[in-house]
N, C-alpha and C. Protein backbone atom coordinates (compact mmCIF):
# COMPACT_ATOMS: atom_id res chain seq x y z
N UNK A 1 10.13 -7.74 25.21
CA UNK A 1 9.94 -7.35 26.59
C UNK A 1 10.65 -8.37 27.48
N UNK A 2 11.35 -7.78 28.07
CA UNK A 2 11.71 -8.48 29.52
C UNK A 2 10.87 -8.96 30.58
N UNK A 3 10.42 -9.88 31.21
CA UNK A 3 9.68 -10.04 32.48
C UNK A 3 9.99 -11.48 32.98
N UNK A 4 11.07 -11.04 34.12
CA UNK A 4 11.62 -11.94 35.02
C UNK A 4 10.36 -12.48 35.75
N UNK A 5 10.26 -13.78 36.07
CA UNK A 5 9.35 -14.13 36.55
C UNK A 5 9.61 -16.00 36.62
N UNK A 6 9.03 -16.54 37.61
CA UNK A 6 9.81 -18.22 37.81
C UNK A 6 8.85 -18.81 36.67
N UNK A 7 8.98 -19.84 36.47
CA UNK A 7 8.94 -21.21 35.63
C UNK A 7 7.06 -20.96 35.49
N UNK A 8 6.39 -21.49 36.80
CA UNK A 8 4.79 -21.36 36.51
C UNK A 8 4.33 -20.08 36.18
N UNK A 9 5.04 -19.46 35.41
CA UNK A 9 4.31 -17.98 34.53
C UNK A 9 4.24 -18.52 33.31
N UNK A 10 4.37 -19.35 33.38
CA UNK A 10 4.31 -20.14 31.33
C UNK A 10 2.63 -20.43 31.19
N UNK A 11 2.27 -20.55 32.93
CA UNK A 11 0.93 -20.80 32.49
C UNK A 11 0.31 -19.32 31.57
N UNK A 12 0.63 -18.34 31.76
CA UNK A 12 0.17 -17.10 30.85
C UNK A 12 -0.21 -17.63 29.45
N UNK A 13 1.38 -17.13 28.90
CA UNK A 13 1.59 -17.36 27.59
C UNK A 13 0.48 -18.73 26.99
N UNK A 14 0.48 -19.94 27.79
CA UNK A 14 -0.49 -21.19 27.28
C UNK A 14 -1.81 -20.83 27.64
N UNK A 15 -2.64 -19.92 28.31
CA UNK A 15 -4.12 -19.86 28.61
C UNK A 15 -4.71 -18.54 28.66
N UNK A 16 -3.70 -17.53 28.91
CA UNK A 16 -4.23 -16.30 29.02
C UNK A 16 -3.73 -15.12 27.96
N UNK A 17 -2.94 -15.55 27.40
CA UNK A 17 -2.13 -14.36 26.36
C UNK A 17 -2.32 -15.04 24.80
N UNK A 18 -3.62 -15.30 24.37
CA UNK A 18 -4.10 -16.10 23.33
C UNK A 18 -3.01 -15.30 22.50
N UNK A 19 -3.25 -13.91 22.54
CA UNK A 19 -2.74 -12.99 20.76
C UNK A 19 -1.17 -13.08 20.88
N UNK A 20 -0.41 -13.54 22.03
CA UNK A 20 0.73 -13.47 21.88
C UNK A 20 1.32 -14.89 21.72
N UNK A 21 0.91 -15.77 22.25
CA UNK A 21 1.19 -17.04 22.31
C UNK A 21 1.60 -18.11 21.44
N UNK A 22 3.25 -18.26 21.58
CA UNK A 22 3.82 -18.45 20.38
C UNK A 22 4.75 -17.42 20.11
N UNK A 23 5.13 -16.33 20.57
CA UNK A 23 6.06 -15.23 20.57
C UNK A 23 7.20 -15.01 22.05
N UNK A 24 6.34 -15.73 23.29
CA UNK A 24 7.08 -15.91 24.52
C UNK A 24 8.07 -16.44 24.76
N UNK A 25 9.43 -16.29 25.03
CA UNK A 25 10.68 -17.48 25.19
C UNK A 25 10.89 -17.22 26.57
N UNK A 26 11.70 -18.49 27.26
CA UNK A 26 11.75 -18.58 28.37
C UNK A 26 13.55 -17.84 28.39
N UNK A 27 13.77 -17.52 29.88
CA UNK A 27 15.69 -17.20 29.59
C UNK A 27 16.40 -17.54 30.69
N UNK A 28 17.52 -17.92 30.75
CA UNK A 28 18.19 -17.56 32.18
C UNK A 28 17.83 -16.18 32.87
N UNK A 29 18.08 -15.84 33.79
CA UNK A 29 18.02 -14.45 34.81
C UNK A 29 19.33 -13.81 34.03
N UNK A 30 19.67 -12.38 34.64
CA UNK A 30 20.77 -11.97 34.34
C UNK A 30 21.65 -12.30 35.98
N UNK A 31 22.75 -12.26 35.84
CA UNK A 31 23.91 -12.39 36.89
C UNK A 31 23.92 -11.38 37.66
N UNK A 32 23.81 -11.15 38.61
CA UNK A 32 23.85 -10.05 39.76
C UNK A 32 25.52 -9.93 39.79
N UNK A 33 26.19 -11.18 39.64
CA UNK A 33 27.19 -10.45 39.80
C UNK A 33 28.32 -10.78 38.45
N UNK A 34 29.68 -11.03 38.44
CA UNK A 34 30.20 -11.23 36.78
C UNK A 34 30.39 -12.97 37.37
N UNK A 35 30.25 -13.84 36.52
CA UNK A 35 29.83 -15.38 36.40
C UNK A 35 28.79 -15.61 37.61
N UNK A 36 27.94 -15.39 37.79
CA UNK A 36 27.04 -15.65 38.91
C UNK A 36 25.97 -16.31 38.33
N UNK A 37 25.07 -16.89 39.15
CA UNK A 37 24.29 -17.82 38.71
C UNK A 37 22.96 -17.25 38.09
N UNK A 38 22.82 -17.54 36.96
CA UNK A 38 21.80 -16.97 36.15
C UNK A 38 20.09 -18.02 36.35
N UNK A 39 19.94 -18.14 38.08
CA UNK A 39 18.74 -18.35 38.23
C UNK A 39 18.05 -18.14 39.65
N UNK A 40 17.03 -18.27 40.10
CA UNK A 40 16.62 -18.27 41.14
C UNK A 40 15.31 -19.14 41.32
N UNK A 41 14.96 -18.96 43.01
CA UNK A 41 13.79 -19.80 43.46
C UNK A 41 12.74 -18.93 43.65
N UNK A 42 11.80 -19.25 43.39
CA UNK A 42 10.89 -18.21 43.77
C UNK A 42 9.27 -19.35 43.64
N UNK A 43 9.40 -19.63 44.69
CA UNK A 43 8.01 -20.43 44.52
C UNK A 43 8.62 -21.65 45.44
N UNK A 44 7.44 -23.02 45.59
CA UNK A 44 8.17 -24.20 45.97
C UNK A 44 6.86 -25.16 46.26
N UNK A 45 6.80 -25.82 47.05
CA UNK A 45 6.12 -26.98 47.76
C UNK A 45 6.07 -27.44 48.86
N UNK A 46 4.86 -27.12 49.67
CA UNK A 46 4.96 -27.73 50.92
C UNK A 46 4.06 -28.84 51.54
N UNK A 47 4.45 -29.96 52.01
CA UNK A 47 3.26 -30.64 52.23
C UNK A 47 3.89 -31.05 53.56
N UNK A 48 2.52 -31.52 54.22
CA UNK A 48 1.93 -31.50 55.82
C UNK A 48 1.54 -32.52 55.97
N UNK A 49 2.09 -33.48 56.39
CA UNK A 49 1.48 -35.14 56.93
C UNK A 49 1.73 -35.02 58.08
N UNK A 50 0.14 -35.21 58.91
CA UNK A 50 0.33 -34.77 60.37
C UNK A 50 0.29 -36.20 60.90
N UNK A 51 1.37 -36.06 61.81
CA UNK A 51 1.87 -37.56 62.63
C UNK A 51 0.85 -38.54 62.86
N UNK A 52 0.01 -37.63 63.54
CA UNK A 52 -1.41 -38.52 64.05
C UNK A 52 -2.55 -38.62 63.07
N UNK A 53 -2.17 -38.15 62.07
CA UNK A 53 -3.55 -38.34 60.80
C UNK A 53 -4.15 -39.36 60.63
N UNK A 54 -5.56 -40.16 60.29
CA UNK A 54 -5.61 -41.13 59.43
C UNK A 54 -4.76 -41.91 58.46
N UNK A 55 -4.20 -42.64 58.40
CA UNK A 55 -3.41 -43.49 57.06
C UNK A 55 -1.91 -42.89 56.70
N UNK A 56 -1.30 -41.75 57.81
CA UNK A 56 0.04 -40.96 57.97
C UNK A 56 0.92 -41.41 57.28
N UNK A 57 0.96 -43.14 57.25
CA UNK A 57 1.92 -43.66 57.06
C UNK A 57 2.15 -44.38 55.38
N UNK A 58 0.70 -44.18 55.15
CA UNK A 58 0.60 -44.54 53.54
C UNK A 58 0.25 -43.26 53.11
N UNK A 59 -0.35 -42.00 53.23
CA UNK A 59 0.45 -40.98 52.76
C UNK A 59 1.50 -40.98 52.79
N UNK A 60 2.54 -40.69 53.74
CA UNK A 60 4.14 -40.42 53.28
C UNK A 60 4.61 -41.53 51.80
N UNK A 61 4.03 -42.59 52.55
CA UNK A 61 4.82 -44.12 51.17
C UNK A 61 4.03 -43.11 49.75
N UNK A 62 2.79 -42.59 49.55
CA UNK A 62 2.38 -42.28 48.26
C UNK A 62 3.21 -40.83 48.29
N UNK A 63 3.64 -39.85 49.09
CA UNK A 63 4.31 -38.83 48.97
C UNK A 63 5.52 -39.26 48.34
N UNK A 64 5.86 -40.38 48.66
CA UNK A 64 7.66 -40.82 48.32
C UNK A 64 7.38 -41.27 46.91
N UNK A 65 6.22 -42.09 46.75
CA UNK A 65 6.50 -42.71 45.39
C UNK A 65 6.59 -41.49 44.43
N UNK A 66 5.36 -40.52 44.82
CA UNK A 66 5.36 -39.02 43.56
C UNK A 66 7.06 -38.16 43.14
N UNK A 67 6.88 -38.44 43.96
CA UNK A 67 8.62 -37.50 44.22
C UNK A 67 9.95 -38.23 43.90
N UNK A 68 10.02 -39.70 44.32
CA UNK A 68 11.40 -40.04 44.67
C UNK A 68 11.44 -41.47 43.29
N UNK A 69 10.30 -41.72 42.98
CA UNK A 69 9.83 -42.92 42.12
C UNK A 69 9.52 -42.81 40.57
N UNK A 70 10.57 -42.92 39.69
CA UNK A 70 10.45 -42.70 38.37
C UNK A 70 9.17 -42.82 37.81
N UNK A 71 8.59 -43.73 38.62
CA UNK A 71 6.71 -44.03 37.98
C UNK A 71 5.84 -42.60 38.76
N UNK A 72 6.60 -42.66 39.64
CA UNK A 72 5.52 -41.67 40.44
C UNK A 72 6.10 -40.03 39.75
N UNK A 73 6.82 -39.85 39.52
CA UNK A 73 7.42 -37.97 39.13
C UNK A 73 7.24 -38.21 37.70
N UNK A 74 7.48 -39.36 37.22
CA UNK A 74 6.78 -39.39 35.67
C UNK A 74 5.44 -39.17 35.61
N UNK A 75 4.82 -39.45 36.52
CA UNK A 75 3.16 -39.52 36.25
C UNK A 75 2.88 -38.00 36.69
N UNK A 76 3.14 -37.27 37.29
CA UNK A 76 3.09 -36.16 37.96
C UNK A 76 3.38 -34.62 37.00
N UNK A 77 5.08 -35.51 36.71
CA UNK A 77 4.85 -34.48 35.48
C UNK A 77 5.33 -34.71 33.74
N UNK A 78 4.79 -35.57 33.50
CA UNK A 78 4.88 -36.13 32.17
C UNK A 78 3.46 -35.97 31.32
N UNK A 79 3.62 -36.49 30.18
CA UNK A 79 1.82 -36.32 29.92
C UNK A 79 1.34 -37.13 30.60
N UNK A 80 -0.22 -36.79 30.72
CA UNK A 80 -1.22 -37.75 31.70
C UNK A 80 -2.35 -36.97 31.24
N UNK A 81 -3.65 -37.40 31.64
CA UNK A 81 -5.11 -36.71 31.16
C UNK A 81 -5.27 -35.57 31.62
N UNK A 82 -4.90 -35.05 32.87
CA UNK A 82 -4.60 -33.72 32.60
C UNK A 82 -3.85 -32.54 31.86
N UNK A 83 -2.45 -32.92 32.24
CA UNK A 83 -1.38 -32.44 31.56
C UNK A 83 -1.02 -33.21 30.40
N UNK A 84 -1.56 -33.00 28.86
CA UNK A 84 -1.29 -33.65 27.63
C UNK A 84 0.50 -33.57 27.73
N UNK A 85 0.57 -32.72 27.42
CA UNK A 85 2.43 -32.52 27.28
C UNK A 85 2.94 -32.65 28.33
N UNK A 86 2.40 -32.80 29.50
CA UNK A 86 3.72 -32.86 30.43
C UNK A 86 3.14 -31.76 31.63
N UNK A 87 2.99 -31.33 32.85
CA UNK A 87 2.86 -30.41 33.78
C UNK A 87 4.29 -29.88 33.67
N UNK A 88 4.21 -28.28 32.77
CA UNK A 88 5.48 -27.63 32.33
C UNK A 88 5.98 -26.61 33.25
N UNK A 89 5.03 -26.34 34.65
CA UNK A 89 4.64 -25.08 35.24
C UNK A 89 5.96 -25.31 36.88
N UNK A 90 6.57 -26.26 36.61
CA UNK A 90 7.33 -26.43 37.79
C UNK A 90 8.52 -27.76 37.36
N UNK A 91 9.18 -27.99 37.99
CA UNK A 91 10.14 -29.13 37.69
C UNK A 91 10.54 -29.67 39.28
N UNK A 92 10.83 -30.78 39.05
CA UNK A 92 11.14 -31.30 40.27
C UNK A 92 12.64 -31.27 41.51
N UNK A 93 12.63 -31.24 42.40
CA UNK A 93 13.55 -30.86 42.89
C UNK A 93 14.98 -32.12 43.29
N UNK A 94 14.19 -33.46 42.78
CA UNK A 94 14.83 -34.58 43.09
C UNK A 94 15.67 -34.80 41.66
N UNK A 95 17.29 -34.48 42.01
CA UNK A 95 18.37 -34.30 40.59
C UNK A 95 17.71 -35.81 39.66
N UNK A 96 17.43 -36.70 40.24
CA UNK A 96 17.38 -37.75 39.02
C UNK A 96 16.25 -37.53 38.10
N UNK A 97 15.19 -37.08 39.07
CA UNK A 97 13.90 -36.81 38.14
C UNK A 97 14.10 -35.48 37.20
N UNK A 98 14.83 -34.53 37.94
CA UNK A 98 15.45 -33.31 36.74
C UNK A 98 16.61 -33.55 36.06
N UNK A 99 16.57 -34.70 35.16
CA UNK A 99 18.06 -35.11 35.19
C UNK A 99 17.60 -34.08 32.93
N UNK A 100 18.68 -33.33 32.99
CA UNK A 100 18.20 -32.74 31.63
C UNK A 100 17.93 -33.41 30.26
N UNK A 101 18.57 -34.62 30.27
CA UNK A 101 18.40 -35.45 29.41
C UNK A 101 17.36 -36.22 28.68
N UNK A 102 16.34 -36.37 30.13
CA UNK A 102 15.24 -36.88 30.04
C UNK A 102 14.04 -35.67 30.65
N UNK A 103 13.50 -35.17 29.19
CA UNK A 103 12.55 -34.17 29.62
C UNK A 103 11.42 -35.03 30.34
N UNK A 104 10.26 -34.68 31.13
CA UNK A 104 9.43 -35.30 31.42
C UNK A 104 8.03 -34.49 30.92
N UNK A 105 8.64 -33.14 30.30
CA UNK A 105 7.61 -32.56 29.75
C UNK A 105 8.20 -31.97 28.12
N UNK A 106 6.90 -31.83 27.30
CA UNK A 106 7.56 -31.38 25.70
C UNK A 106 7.62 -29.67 25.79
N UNK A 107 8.36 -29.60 24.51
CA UNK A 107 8.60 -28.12 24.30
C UNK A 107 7.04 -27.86 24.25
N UNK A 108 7.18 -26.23 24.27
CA UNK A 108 5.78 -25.64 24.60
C UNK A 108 6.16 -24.27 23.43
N UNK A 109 4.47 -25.13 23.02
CA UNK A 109 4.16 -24.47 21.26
C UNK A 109 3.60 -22.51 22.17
N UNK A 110 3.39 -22.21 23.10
CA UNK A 110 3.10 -20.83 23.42
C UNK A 110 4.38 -20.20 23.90
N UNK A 111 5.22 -21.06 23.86
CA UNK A 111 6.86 -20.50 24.02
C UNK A 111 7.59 -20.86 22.69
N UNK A 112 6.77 -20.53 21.39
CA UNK A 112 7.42 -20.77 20.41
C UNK A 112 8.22 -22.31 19.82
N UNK A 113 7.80 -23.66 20.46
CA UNK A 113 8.14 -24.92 20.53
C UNK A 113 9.73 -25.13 21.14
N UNK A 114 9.94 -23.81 22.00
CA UNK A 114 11.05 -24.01 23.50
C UNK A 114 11.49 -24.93 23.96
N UNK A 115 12.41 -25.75 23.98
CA UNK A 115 12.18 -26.80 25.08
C UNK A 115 12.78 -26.23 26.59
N UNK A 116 11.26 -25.89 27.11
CA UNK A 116 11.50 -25.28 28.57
C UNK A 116 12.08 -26.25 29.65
N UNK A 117 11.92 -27.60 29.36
CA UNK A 117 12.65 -28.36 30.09
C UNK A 117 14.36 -27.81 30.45
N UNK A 118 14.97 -27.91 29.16
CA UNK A 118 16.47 -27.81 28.94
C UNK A 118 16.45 -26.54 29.66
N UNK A 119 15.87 -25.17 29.73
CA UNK A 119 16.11 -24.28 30.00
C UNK A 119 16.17 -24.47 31.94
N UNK A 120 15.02 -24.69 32.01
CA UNK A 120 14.54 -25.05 33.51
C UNK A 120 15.73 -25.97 33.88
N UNK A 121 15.55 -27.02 33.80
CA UNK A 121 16.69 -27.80 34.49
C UNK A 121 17.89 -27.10 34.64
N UNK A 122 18.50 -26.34 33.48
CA UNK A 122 19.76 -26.02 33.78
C UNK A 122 19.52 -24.68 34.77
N UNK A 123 19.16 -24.10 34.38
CA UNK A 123 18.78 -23.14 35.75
C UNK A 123 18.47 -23.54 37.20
N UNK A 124 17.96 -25.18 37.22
CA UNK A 124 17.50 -25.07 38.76
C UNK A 124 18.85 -25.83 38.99
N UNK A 125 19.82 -26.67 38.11
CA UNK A 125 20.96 -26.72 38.88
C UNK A 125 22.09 -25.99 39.65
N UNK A 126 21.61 -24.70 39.56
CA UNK A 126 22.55 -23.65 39.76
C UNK A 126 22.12 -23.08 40.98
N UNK A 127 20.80 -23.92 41.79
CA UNK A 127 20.39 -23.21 42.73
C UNK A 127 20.93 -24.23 43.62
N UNK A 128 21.64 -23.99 45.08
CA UNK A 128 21.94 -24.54 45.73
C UNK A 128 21.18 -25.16 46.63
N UNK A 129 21.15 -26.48 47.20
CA UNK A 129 20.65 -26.60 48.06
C UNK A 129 19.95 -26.56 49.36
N UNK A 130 19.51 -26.58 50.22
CA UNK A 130 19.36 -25.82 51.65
C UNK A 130 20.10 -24.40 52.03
N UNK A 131 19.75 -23.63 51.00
CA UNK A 131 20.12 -22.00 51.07
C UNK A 131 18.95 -21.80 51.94
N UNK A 132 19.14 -21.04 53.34
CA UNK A 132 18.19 -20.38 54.02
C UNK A 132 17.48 -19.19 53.28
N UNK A 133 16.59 -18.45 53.56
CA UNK A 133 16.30 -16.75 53.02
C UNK A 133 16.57 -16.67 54.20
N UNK A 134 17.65 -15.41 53.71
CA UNK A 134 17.86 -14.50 54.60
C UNK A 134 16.74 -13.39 54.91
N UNK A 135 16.68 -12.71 56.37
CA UNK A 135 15.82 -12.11 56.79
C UNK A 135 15.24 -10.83 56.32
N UNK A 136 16.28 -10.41 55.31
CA UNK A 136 15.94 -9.33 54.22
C UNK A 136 15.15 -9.40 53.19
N UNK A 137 14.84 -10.75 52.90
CA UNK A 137 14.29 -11.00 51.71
C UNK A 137 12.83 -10.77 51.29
N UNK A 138 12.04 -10.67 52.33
CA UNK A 138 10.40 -10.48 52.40
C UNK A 138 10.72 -8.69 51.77
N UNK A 139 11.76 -7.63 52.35
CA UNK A 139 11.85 -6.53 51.78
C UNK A 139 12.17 -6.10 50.53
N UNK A 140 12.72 -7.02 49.86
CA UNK A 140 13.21 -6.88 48.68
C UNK A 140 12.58 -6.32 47.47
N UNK A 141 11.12 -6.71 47.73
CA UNK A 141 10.38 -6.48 46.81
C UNK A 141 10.06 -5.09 46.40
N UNK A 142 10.60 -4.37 47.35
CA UNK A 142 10.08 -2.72 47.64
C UNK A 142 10.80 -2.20 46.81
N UNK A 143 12.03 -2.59 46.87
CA UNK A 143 12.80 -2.00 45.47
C UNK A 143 13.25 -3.09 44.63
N UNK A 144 13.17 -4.15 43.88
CA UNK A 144 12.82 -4.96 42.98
C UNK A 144 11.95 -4.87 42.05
N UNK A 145 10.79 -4.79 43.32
CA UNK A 145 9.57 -5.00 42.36
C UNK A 145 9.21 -3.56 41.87
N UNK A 146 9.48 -2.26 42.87
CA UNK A 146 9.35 -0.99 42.34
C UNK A 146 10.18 -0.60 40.91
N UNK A 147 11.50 -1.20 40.73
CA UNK A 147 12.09 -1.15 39.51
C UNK A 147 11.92 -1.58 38.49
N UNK A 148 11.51 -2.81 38.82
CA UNK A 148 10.58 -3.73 37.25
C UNK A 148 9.56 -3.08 36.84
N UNK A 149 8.54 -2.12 37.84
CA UNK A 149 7.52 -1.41 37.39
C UNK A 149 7.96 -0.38 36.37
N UNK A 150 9.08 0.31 37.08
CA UNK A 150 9.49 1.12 35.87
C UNK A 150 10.42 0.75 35.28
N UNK A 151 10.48 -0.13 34.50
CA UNK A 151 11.50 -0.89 33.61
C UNK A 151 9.99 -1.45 32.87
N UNK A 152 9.03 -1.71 33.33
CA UNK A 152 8.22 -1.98 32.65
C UNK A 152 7.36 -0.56 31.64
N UNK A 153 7.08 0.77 32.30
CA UNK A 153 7.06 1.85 32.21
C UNK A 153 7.90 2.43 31.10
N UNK A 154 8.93 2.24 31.08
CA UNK A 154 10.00 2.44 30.49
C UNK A 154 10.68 3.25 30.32
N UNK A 155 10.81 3.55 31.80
CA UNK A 155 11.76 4.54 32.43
C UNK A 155 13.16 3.64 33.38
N UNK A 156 13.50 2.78 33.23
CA UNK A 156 14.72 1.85 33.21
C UNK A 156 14.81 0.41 32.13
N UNK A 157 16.19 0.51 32.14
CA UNK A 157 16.58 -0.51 31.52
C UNK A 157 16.47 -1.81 32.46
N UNK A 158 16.49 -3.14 31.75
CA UNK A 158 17.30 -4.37 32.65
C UNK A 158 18.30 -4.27 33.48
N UNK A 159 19.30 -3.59 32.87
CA UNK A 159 20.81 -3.72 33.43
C UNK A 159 20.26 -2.73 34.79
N UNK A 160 19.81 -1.75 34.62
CA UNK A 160 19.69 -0.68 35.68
C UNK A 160 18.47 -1.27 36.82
N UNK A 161 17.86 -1.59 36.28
CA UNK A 161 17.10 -2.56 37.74
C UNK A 161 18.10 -3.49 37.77
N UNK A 162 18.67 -4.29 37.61
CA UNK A 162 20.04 -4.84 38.31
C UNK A 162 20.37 -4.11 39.30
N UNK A 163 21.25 -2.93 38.53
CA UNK A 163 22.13 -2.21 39.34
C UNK A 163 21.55 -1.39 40.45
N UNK A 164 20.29 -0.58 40.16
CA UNK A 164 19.59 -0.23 41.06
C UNK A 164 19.31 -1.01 42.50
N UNK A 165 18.72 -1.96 42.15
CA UNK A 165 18.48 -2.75 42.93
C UNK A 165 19.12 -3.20 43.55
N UNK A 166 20.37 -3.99 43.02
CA UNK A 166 21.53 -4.37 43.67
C UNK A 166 21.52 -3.45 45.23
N UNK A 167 22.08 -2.04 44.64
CA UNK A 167 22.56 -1.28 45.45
C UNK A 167 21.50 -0.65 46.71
N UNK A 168 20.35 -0.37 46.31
CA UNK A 168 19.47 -0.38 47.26
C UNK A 168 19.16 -1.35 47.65
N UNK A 169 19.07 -2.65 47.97
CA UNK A 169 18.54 -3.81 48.72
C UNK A 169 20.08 -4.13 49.69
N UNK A 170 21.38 -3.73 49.14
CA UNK A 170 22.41 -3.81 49.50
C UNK A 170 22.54 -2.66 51.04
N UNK A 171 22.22 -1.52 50.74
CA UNK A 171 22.14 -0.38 51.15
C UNK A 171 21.06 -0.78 52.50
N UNK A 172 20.17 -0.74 51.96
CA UNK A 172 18.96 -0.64 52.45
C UNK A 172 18.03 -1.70 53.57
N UNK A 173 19.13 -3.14 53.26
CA UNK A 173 18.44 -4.45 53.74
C UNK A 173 19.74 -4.77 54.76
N UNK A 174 20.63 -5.24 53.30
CA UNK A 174 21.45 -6.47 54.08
C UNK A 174 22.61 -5.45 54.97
N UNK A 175 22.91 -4.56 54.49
CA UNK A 175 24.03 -3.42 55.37
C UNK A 175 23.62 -3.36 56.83
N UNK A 176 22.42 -3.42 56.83
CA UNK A 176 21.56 -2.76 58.28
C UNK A 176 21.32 -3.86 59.08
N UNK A 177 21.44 -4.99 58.68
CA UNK A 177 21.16 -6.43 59.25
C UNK A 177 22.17 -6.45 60.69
C-alpha cells in the first residue's frame, strides 16, 4: 500500500499498527514533475516567546541551545529516557543537526530496521528554504485528499492521483489566482 503521509506517521507503524509493524517502509514522494523533488513539508514548529514574559530572555538562550547546540538537538532528538532510540517522528531543520551522516536517531525495527534518518534527511534537503504557501494551498486538499481516498478504495492508481490532482488543483486553484 501506498500512503503518502510526512515523517511523524511512523508514530503508527511503532504504537498503533501492532499486526503490521515491521512490514512499513518509509519512501521518497513521487515527482510531480520529471526530476522534481521527491519531498515535501507538511507539518512544522512554532514557538512563542512573548517579549514581555517572565525570564524571555533565558527562554530564547534555552530555545537556541535545543535547536542550534549539538548538546541541545542531540538531547532532543537522540536517545534520552523518553525517546530510547532517538525522537524519530520529526528531524530538525538546522542543516548541521540534519547533517545525514550523523543519525541522531536509530533505524526503526516497525519500519522493518529502515534507517529513517537517511531517508528523512535526504528528503528534507530538497525542501527549500523560506518557500511561502501559496494561497491555494489550504484548497488542495479537496482534490488531493479526495484522490488518495480513492486510490485508497481502489479505484485509482498513484500515478493517477498525481495526475489527477496535478491537473485539478492546477485548473481549479492556481489558474484562478
Amino acid at each position: 500500500m501506498f500512503y503518502p503521509w510526512a515523517i511523524w506517521f511512523d508514530f503508527a507503524p511503532q504504537q498503533l499498527l501492532e499486526n503490521t509493524s515491521g512490514d512499513w517502509r518509509a519512501m521518497p514522494l513521487p515527482a510531480w514533475t520529471d526530476g522534481g523533488p521527491r519531498s515535501g513539508a507538511m507539518g512544522g514548529s512554532s514557538f512563542i516567546l512573548p517579549k514581555d514574559g517572565e525570564n524571555s530572555e533565558l527562554a530564547w538562550l534555552f530555545y537556541e541551545f535545543l535547536m542550534f547546540d549539538e548538546a541541545g538537538y542531540s538531547t532532543v532528538w537522540g536517545p534520552n529516557s523518553v525517546y530510547p532510540e532517538g525522537l524519530n517522528t520529526s528531524i530538525p531543520s538546522y542543516l548541521p543537526a540534519a547533517d545525514p551522516t550523523k543519525p541522531l536517531f536509530q533505524p526503526l525495527d516497525a519500519l522493518g530496521g529502515q534507517d529513517l534518518w537517511a531517508v528523512a534527511t535526504e528528503a528534507g534537503s530538497q525542501i527549500p528554504g523560506s518557500v511561502p504557501t501559496p494561497s491555494w494551498w489550504a484548497g488542495a486538499v479537496d482534490y488531493l485528499g479526495n484522490n488518495l481516498q480513492l486510490m485508497l478504495d481502489g479505484s485509482l492508481t498513484p500515478r493517477q492521483v498525481i495526475e489527477n490532482s496535478t491537473a485539478d488543483i492546477q485548473t481549479n486553484l492556481v489558474d484562478r489566482q
